[in-house]
N, C-alpha and C. Protein backbone atom coordinates (compact mmCIF):
# COMPACT_ATOMS: atom_id res chain seq x y z
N UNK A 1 108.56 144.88 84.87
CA UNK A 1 109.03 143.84 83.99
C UNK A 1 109.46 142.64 84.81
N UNK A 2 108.99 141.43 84.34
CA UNK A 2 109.86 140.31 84.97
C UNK A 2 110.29 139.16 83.84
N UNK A 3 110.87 138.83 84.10
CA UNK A 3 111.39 137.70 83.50
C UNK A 3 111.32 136.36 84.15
N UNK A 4 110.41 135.74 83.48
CA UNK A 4 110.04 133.99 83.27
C UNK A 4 110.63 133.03 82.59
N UNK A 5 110.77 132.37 83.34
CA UNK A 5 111.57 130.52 82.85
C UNK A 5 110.59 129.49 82.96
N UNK A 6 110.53 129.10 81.94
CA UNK A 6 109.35 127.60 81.63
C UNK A 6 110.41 126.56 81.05
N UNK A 7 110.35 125.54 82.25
CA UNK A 7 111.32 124.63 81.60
C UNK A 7 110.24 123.66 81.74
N UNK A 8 110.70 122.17 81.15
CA UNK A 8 109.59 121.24 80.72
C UNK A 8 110.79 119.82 79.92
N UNK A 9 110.05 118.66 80.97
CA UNK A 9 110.86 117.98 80.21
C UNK A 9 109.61 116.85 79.78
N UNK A 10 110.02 115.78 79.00
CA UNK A 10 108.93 115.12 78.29
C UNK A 10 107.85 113.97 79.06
N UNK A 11 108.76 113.41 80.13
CA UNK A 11 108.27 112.44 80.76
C UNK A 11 107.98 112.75 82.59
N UNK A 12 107.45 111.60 83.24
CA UNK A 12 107.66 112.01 84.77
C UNK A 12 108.88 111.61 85.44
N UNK A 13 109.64 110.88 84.30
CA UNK A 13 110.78 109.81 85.12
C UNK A 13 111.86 111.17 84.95
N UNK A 14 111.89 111.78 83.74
CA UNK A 14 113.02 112.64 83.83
C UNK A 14 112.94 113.99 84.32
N UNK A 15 114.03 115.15 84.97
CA UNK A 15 113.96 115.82 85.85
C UNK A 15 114.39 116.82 85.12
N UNK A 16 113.82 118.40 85.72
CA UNK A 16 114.27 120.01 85.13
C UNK A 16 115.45 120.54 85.23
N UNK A 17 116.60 119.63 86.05
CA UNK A 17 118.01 119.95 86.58
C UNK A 17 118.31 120.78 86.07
N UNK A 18 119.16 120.01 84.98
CA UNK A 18 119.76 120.93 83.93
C UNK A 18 119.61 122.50 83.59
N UNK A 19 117.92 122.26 83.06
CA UNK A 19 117.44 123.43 83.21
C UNK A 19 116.90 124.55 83.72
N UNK A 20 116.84 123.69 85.47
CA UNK A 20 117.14 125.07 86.33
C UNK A 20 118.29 125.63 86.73
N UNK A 21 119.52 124.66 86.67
CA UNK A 21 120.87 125.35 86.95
C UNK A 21 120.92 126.37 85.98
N UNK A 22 120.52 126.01 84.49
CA UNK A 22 121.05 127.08 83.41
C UNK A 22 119.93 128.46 83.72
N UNK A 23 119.17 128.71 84.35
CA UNK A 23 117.97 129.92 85.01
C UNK A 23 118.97 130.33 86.14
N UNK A 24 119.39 129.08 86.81
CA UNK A 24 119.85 130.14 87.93
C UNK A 24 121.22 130.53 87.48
N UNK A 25 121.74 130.32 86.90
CA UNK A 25 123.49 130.87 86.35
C UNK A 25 122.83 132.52 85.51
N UNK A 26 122.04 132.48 85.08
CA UNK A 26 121.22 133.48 83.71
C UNK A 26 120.64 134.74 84.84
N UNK A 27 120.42 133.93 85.97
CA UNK A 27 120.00 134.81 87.34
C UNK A 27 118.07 134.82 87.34
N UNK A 28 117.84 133.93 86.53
CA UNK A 28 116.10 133.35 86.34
C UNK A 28 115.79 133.32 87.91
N UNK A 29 114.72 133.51 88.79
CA UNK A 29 114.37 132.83 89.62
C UNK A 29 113.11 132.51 89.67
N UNK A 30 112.30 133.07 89.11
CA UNK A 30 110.59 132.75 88.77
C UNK A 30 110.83 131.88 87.61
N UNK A 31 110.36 130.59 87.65
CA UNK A 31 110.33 129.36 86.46
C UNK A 31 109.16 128.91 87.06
N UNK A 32 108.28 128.11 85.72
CA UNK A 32 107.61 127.65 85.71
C UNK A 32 107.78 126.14 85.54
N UNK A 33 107.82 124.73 85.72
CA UNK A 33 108.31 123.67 85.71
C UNK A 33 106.87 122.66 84.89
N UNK A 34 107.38 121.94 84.11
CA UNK A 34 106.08 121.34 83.46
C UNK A 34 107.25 119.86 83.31
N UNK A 35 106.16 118.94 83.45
CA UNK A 35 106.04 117.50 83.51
C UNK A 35 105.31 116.99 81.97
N UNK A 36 105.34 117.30 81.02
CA UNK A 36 104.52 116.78 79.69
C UNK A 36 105.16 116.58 78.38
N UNK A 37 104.59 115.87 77.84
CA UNK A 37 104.86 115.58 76.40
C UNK A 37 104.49 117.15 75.78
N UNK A 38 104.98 117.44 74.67
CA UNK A 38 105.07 118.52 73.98
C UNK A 38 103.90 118.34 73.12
N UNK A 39 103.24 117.28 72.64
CA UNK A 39 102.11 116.99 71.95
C UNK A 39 101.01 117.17 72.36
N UNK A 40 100.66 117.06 74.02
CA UNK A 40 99.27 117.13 74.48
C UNK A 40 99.48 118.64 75.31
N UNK A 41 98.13 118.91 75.48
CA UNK A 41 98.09 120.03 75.99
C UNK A 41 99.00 120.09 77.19
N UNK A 42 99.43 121.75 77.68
CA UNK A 42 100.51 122.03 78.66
C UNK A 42 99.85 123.06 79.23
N UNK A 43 98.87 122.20 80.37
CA UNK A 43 98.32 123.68 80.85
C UNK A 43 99.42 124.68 81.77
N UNK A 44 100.38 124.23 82.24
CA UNK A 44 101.59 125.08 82.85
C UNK A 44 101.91 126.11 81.72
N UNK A 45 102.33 125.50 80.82
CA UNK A 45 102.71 126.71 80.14
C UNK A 45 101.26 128.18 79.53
N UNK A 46 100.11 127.83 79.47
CA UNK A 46 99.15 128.06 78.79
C UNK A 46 99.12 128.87 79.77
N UNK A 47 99.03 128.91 81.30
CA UNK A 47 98.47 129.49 82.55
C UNK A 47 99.68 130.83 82.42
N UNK A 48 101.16 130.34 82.04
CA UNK A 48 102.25 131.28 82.08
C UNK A 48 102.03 132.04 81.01
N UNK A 49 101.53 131.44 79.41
CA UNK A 49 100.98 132.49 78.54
C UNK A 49 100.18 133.38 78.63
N UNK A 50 98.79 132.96 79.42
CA UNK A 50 98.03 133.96 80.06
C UNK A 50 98.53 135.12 81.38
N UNK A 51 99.33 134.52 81.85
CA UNK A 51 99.84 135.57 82.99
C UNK A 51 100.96 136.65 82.48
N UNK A 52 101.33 136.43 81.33
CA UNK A 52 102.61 137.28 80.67
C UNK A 52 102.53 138.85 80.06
N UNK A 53 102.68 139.76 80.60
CA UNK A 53 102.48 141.11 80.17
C UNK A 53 103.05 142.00 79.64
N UNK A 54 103.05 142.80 79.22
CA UNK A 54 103.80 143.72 78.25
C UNK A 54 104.69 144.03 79.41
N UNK A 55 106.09 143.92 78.59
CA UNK A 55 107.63 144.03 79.09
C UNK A 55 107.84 142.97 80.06
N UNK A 56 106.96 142.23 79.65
CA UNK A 56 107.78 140.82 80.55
C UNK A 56 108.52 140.23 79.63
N UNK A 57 109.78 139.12 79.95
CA UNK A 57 110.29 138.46 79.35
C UNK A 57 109.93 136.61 79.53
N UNK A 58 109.77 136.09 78.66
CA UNK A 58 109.77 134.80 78.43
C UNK A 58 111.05 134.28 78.18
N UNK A 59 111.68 133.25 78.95
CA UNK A 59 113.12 132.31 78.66
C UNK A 59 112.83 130.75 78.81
N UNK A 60 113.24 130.43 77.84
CA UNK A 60 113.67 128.95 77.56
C UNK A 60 115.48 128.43 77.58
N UNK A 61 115.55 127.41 77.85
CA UNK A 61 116.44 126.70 77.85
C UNK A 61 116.77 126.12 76.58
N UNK A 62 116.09 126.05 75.70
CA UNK A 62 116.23 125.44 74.40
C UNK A 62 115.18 125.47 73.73
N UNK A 63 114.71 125.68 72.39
CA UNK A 63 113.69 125.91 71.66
C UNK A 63 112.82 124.89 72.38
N UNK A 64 113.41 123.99 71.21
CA UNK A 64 112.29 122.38 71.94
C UNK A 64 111.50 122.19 72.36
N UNK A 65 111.96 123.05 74.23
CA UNK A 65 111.10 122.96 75.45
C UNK A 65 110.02 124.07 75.51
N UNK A 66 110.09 124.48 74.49
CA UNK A 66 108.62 125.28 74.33
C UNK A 66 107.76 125.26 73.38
N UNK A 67 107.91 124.83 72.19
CA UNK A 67 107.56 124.38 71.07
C UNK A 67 107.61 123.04 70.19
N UNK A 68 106.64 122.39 69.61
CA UNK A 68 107.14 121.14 69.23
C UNK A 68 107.18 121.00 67.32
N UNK A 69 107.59 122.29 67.32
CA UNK A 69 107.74 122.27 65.47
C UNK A 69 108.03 123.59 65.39
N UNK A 70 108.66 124.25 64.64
CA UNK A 70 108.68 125.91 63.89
C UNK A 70 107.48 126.45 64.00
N UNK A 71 106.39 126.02 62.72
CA UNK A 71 105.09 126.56 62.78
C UNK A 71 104.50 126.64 64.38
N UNK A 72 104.58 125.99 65.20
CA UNK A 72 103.93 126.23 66.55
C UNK A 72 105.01 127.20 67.36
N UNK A 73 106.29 127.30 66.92
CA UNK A 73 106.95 128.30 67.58
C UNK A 73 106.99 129.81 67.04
N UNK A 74 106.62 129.93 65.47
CA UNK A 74 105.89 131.13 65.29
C UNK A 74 104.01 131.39 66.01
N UNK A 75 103.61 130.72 66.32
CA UNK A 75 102.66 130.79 66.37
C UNK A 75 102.80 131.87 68.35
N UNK A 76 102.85 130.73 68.89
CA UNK A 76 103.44 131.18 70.33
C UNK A 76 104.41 132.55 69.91
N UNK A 77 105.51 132.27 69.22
CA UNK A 77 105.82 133.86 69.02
C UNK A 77 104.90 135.35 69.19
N UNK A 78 104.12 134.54 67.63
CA UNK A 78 102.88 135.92 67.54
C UNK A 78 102.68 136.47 68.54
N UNK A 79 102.06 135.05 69.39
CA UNK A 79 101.03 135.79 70.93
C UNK A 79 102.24 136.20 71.86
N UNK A 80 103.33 136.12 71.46
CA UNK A 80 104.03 136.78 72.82
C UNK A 80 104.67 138.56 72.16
N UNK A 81 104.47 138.60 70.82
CA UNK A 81 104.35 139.45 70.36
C UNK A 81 103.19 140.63 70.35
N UNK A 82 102.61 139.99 70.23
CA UNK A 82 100.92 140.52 69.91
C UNK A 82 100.83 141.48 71.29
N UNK A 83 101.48 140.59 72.85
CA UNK A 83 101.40 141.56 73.81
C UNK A 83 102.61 142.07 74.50
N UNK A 84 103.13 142.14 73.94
CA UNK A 84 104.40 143.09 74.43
C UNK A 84 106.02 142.29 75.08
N UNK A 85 105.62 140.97 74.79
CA UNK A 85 106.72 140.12 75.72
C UNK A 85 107.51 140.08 74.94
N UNK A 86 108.77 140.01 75.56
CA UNK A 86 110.32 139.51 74.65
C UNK A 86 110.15 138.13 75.40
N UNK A 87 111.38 137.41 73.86
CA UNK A 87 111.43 135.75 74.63
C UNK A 87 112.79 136.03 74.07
N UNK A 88 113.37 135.00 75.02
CA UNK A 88 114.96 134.95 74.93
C UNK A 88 115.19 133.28 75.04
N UNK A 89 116.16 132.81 74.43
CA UNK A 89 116.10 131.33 74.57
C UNK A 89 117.65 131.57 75.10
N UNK A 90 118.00 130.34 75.89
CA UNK A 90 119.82 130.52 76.45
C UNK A 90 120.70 129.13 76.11
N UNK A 91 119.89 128.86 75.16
CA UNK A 91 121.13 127.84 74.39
C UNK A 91 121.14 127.80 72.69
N UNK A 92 120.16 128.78 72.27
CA UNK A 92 120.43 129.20 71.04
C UNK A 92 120.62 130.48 70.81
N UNK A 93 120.96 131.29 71.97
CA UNK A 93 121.52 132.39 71.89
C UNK A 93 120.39 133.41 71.22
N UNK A 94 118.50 133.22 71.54
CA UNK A 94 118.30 134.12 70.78
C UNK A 94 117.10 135.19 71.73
N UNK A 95 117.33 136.78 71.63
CA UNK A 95 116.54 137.30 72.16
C UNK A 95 116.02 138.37 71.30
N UNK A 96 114.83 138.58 71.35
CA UNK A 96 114.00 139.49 70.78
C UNK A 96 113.87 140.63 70.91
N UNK A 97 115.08 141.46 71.59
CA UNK A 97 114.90 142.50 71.96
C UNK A 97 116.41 143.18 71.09
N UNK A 98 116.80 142.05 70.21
CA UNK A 98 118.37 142.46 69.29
C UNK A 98 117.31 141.94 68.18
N UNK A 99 118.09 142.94 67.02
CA UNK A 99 118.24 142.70 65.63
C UNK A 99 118.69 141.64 65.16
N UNK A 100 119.21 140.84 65.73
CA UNK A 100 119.44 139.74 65.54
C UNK A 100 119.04 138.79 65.73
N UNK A 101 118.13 138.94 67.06
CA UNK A 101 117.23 138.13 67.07
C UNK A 101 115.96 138.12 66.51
N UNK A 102 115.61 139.37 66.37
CA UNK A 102 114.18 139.47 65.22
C UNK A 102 114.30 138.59 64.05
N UNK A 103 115.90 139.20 63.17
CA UNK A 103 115.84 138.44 62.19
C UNK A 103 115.97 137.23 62.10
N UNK A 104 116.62 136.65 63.24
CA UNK A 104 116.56 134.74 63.54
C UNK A 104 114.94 134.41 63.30
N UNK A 105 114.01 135.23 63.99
CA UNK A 105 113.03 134.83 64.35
C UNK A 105 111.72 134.84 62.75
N UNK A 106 112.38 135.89 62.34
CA UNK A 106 111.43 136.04 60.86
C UNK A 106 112.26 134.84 60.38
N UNK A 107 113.17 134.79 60.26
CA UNK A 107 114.26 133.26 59.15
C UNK A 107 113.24 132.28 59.41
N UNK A 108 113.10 132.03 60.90
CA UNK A 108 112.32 130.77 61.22
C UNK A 108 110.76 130.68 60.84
N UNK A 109 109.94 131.99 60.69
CA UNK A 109 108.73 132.13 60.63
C UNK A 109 108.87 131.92 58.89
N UNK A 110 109.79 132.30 57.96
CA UNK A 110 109.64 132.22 56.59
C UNK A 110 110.02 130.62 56.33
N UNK A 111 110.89 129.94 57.23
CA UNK A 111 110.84 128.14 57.27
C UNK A 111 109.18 127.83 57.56
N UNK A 112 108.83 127.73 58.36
CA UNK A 112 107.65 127.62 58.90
C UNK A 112 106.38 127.86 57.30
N UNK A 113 106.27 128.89 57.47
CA UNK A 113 106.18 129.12 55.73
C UNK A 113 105.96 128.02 54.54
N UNK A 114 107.46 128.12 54.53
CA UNK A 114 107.92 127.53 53.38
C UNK A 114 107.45 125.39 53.69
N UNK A 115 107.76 125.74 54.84
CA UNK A 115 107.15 124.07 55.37
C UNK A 115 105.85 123.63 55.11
N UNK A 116 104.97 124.51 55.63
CA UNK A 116 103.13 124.53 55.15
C UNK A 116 103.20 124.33 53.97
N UNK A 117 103.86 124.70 53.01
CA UNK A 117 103.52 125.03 51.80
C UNK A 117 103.81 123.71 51.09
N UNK A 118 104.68 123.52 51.10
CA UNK A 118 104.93 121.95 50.99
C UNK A 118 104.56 120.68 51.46
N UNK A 119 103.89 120.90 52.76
CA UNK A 119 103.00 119.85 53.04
C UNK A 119 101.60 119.65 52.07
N UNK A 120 101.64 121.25 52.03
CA UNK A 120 99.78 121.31 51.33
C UNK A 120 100.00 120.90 49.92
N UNK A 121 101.29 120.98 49.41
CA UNK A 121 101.62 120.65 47.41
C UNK A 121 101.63 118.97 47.69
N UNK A 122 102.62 118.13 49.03
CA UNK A 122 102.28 116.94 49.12
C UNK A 122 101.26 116.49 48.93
N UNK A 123 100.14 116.66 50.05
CA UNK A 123 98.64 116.45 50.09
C UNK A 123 98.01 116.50 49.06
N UNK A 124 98.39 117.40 48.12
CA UNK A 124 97.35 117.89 47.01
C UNK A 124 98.23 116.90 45.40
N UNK A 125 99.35 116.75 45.73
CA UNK A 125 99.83 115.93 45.09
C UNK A 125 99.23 114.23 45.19
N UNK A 126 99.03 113.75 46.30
CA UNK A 126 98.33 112.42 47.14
C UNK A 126 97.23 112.33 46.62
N UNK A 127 96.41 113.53 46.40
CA UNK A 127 95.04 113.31 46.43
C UNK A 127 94.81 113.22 45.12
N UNK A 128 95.60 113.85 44.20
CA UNK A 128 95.47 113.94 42.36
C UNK A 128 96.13 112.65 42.20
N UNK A 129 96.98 111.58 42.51
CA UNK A 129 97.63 110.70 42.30
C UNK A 129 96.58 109.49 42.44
N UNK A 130 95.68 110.04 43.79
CA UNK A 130 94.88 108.78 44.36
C UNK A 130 93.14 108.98 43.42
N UNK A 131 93.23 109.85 42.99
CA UNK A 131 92.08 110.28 42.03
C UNK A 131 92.10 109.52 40.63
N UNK A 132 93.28 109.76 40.11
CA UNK A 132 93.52 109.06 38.77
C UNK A 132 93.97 108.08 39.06
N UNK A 133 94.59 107.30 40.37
CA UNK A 133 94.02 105.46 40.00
C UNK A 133 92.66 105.26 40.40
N UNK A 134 91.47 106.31 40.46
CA UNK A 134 90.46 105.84 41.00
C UNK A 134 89.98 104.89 42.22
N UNK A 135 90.84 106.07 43.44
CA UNK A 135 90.54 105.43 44.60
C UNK A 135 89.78 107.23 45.10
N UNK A 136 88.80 106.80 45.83
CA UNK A 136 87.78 107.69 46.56
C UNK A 136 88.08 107.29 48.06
N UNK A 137 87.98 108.21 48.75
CA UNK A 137 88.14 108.45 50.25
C UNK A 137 86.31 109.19 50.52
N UNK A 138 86.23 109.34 51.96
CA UNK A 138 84.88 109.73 52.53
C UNK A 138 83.63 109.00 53.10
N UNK A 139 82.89 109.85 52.80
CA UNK A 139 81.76 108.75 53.56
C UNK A 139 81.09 108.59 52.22
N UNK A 140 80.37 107.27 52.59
CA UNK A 140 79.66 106.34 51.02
C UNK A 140 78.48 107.63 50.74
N UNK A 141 78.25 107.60 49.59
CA UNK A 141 76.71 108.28 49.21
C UNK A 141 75.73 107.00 49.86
């Protein structure tokens, strides 16, 4: 078993400080360090998803820095589920290896949920609204 730290901050100007002091107080010493926006691909973290094995642990410093919405933090969940990893975060207090943290983690996956669902009633609301003033979107016939 080992336990991994992926910290990540958004820009090149700003630095992982913070979030390696809080790894090394936690007793982290394998971290992974990423330089990126949360929007474009993160091959650091992608390379640490692929290297992660049953009874390893995944740690974050704060949701945030690993995810850039709920739905993408269930998603990454799944796959750290799917193969055997616990993730533990150390400023929201949550690890996957307590009942308490499972159920944090389903709360958030049924937000996530409940969020899709409401985007897609928006959309579908937009598109019946933009229908009956007779505006068409697409490519021309």
């Amino acid at each position: 078993m080992t336990v991994w730290g992926y910290a990540r901050v958004s820009t090149l100007e700003q630095n992982t400080a913070a979030q390696m002091a809080a790894f090394r107080r936690a007793g982290i010493d394998r971290v992974i360090q990423e330089k990126r926006s949360a929007v474009k691909d993160r091959p650091e973290l992608e390379k640490l998803l692929a290297r992660l094995q049953a009874g390893d642990v995944l740690v974050v410093y704060k949701l945030d820095r690993l995810a850039r919405s709920v739905s993408h933090f269930v998603k990454v969940f799944d796959a750290l589920k799917a193969k055997g990893v616990g993730f533990r975060s150390l400023t929201e207090a949550i690890e996957t290896d307590t009942a308490q943290g499972r159920m944090f983690v389903h709360l958030l996956t049924a937000f996530a949920e409940f969020e899709r669902e409401l985007i897609r009633e928006r959309c579908l609301a937009g598109q019946r609204a933009a229908r009956a003033a007779g505006k068409t979107w697409g490519r021309k016939h």
